[in-house]
N, C-alpha and C. Protein backbone atom coordinates (compact mmCIF):
# COMPACT_ATOMS: atom_id res chain seq x y z
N UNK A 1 0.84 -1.17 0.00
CA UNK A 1 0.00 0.00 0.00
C UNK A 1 0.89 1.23 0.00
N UNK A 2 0.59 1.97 -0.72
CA UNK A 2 1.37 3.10 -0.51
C UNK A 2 0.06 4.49 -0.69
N UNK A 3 1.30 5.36 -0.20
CA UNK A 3 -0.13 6.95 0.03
C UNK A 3 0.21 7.64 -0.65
N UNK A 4 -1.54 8.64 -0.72
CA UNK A 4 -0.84 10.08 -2.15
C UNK A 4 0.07 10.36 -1.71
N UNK A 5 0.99 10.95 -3.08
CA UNK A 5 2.34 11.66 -2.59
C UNK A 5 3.04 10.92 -1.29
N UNK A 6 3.60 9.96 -1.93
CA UNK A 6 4.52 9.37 -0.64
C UNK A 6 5.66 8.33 -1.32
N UNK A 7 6.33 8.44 -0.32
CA UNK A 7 7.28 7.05 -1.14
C UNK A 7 7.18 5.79 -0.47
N UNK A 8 7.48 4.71 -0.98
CA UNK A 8 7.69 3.53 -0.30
C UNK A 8 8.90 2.99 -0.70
N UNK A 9 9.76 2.36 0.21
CA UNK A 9 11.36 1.91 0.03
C UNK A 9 10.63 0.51 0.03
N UNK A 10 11.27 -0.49 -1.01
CA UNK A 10 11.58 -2.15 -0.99
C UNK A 10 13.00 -2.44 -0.73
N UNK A 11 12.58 -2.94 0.05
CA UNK A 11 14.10 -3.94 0.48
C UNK A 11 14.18 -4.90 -0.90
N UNK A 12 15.15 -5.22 -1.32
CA UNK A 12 16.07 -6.29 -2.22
C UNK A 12 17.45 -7.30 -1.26
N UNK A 13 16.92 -8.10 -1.52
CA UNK A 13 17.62 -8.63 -0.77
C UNK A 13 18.78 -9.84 -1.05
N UNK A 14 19.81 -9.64 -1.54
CA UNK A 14 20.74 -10.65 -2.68
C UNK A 14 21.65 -11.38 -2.03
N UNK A 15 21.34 -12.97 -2.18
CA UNK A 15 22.25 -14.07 -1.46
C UNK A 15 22.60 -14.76 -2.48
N UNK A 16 23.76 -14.60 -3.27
CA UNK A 16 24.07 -15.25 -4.60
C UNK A 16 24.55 -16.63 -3.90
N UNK A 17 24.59 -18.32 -4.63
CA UNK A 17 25.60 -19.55 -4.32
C UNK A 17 26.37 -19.34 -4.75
N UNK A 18 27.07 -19.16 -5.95
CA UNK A 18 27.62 -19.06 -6.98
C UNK A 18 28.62 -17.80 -7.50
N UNK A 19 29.38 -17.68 -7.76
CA UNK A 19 30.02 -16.67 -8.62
C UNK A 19 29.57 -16.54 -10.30
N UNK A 20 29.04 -15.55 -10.42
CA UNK A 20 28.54 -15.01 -11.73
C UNK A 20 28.40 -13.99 -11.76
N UNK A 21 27.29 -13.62 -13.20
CA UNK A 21 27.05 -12.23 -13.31
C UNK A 21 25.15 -12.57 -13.32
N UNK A 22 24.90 -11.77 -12.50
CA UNK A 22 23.03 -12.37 -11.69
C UNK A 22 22.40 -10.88 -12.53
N UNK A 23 21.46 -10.96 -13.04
CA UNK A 23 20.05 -10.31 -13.77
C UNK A 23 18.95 -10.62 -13.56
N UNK A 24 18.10 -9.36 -12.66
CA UNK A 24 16.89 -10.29 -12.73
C UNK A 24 16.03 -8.89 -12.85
N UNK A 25 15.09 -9.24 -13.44
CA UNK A 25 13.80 -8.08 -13.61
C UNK A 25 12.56 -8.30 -12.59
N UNK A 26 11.78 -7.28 -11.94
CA UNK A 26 10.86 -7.35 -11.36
C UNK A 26 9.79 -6.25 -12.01
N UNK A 27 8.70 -6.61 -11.76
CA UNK A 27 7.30 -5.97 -12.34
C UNK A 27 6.63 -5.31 -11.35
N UNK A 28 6.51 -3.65 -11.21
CA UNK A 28 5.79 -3.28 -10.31
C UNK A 28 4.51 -2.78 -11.15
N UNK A 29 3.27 -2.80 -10.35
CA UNK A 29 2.33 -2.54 -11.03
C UNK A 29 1.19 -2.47 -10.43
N UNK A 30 0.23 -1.73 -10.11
CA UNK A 30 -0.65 -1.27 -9.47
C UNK A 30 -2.21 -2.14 -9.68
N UNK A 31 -2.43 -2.35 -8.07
CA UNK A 31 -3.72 -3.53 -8.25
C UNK A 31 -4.70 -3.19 -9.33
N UNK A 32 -5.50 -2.07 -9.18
CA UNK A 32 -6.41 -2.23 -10.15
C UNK A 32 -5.72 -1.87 -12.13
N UNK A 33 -4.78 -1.76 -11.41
CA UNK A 33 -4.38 -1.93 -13.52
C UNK A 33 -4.88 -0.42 -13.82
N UNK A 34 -4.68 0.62 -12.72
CA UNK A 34 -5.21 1.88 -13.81
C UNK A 34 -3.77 2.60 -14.33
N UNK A 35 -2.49 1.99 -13.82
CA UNK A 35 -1.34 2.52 -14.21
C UNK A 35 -0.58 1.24 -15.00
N UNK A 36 0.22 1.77 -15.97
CA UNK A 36 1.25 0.76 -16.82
C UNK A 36 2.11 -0.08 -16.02
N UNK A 37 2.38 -1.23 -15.89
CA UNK A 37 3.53 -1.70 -14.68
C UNK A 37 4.62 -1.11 -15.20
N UNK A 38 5.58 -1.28 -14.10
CA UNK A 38 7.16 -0.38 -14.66
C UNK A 38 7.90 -1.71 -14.23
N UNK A 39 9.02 -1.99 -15.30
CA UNK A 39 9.92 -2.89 -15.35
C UNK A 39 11.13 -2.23 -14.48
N UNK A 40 11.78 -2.84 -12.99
CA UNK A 40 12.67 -2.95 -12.38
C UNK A 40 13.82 -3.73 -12.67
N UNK A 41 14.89 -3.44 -13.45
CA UNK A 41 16.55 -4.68 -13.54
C UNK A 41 17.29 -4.41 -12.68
N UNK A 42 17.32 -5.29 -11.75
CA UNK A 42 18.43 -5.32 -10.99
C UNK A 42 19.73 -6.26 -11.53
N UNK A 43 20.82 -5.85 -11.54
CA UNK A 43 22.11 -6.43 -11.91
C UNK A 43 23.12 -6.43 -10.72
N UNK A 44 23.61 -7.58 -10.77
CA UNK A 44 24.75 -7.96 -9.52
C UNK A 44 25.89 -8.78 -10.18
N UNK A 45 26.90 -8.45 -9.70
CA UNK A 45 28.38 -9.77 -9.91
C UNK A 45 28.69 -9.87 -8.65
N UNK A 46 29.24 -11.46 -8.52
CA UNK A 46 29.49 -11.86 -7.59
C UNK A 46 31.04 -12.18 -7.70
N UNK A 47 31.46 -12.20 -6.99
CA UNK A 47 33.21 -12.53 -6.73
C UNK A 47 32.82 -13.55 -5.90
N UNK A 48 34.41 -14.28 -5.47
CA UNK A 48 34.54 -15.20 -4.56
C UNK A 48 35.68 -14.56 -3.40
N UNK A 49 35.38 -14.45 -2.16
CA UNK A 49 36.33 -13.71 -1.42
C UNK A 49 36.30 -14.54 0.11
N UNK A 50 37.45 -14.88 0.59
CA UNK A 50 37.95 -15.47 1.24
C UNK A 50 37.35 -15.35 2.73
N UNK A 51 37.19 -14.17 2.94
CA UNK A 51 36.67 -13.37 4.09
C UNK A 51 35.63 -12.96 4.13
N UNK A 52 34.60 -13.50 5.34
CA UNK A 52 33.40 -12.89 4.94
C UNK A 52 32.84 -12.32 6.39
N UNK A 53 31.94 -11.78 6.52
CA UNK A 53 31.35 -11.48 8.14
C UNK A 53 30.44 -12.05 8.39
N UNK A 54 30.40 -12.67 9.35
CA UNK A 54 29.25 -13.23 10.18
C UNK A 54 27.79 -12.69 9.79
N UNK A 55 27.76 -11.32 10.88
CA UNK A 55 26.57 -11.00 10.79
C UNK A 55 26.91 -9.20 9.91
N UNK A 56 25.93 -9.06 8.79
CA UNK A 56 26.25 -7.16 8.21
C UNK A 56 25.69 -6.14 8.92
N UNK A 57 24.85 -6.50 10.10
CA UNK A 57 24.51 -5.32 10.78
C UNK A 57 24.61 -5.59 12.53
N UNK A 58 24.74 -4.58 12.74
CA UNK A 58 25.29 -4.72 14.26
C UNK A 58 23.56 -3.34 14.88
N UNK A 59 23.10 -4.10 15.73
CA UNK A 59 21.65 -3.43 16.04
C UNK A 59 22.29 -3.20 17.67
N UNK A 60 22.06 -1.85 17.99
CA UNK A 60 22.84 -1.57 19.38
C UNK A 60 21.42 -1.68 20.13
N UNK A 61 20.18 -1.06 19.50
CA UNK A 61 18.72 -1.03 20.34
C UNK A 61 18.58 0.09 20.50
N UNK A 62 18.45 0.86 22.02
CA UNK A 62 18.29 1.74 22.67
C UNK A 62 20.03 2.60 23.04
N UNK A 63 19.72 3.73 22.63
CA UNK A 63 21.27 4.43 23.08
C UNK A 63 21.37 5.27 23.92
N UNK A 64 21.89 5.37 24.89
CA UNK A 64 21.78 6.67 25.62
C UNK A 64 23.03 7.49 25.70
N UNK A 65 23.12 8.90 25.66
CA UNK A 65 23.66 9.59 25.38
C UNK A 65 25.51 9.39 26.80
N UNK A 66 26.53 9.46 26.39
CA UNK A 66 27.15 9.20 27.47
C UNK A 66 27.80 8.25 28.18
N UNK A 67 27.50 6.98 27.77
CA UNK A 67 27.02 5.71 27.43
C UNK A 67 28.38 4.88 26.79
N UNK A 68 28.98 3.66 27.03
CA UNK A 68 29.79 2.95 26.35
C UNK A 68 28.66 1.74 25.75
N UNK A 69 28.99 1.14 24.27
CA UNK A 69 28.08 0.41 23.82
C UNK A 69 29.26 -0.46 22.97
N UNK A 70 29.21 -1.37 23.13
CA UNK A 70 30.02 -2.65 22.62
C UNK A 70 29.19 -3.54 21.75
N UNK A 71 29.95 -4.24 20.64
CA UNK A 71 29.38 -5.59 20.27
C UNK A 71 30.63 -5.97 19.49
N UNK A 72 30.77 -7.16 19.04
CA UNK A 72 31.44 -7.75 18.00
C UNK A 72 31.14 -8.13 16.65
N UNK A 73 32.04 -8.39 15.99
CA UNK A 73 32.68 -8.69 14.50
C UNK A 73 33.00 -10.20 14.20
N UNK A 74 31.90 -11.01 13.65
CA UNK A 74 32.83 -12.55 13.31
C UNK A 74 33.44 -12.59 12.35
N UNK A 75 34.86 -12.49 11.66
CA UNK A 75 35.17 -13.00 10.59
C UNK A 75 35.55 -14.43 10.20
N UNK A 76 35.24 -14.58 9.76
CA UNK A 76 35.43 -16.17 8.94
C UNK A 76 36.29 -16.35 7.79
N UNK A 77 37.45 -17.12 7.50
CA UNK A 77 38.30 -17.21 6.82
C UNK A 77 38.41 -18.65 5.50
N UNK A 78 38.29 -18.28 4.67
CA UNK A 78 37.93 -19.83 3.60
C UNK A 78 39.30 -20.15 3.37
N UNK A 79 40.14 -18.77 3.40
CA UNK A 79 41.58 -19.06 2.74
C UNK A 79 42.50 -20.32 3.50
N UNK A 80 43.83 -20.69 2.83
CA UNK A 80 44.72 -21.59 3.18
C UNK A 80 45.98 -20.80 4.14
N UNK A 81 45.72 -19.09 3.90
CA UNK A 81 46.79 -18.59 4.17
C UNK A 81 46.24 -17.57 5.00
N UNK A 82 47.55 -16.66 5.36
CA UNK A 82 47.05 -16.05 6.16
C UNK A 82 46.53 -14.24 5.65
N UNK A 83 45.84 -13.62 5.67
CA UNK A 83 45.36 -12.19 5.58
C UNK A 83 45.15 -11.17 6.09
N UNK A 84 45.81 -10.29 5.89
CA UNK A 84 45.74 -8.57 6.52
C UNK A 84 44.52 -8.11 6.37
N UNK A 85 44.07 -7.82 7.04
CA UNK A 85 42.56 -7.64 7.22
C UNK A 85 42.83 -5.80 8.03
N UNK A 86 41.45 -4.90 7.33
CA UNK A 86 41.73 -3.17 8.13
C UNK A 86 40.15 -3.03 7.94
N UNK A 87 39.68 -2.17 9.07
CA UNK A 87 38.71 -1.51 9.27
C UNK A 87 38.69 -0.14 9.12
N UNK A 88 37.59 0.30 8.08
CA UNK A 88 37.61 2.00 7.72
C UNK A 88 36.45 1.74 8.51
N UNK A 89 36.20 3.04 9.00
CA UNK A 89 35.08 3.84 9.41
C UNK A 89 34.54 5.09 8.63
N UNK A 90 33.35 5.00 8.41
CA UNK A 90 33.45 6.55 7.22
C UNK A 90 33.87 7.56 8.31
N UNK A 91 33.76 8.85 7.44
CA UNK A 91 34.20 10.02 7.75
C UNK A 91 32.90 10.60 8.52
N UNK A 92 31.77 10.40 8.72
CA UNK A 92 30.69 10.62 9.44
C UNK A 92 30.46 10.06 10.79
N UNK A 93 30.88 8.82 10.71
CA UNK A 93 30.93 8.43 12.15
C UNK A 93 31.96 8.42 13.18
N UNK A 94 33.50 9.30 12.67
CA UNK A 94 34.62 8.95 13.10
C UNK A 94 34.58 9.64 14.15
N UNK A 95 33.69 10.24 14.84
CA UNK A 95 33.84 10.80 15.83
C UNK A 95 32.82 10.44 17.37
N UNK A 96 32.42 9.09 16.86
CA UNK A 96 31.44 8.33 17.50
C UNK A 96 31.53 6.73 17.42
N UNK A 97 32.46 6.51 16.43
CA UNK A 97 32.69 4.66 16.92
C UNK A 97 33.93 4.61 16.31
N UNK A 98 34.38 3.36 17.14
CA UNK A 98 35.77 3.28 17.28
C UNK A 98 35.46 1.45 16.91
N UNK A 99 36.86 0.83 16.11
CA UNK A 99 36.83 -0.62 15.84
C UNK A 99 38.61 -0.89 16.27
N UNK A 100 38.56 -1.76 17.37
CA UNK A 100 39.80 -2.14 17.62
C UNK A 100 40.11 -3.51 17.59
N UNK A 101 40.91 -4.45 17.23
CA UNK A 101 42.10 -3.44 16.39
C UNK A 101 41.78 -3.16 14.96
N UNK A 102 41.78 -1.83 14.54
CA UNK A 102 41.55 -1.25 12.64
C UNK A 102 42.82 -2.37 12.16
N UNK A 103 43.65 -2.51 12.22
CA UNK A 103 44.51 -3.52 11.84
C UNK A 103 44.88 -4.93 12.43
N UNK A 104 45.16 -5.58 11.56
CA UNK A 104 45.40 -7.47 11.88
C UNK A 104 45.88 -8.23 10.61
N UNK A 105 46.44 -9.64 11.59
CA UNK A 105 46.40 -10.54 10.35
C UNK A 105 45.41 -11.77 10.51
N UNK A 106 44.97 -12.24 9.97
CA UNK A 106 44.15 -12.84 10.37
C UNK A 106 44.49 -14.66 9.54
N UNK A 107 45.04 -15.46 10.82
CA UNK A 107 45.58 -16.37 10.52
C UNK A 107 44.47 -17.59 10.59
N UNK A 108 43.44 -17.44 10.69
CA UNK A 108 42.77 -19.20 11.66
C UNK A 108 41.75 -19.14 10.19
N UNK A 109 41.49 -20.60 9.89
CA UNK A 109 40.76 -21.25 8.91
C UNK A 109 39.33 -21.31 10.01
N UNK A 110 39.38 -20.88 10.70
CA UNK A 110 38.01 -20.82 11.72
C UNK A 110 37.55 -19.88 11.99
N UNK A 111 36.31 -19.43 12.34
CA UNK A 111 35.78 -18.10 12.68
C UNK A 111 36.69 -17.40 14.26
N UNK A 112 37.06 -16.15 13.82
CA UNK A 112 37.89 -15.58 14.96
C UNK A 112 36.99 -14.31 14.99
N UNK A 113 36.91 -13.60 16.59
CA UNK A 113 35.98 -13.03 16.74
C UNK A 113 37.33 -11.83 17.22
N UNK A 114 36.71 -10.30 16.73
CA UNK A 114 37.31 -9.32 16.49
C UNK A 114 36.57 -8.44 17.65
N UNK A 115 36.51 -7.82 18.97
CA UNK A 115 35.83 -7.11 19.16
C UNK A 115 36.14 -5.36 20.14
């Protein structure tokens, strides 16, 4: 449902198996058919990368101002060897979260937890 004059955001949500190049079209189009549907392409490539994270969002909840707020980072390693692994922070939040250590190597074929 959406309202006059309003927007509505869709989540897309992309879990490739495979390494390729992924295309897919979606059809938006309004129940009673008084508008044309509009054709959506979404396009993705996938790589294969050694390192991946556990979880992509870190949900703190409730914040209060003043406040220390912690959580962790799983990385998981597919490689045989070992990898230098760095944490950027954008330029917007650099004055409000901190990731230690921004630098490592990251030796274990097992999930090692960063926090």
């Amino acid at each position: 449902f959406i309202e006059p004059n309003s927007t509505v955001q869709v989540e897309v949500i992309y879990n490739p198996v495979h390494v390729a190049q992924h295309v897919s079209c979606f059809e938006v189009s309004v129940a009673d058919g008084s508008i044309d549907p509009v054709t959506v392409t979404v396009r993705a490539n996938t790589i294969d990368l050694p390192v991946y994270v556990q979880e992509q969002d870190i949900y703190l909840k409730y914040c209060m101002v003043d406040r220390l707020y912690q959580d962790s980072v799983v990385l998981h390693n597919r490689a045989t060897s070992a990898l230098r692994i760095k944490f950027e922070i954008p330029t917007a939040l650099k004055d409000h979260v901190d990731v230690l250590p921004q630098n490592g190597v990251y030796k274990l074929t097992h999930p090692s937890l960063l926090s």
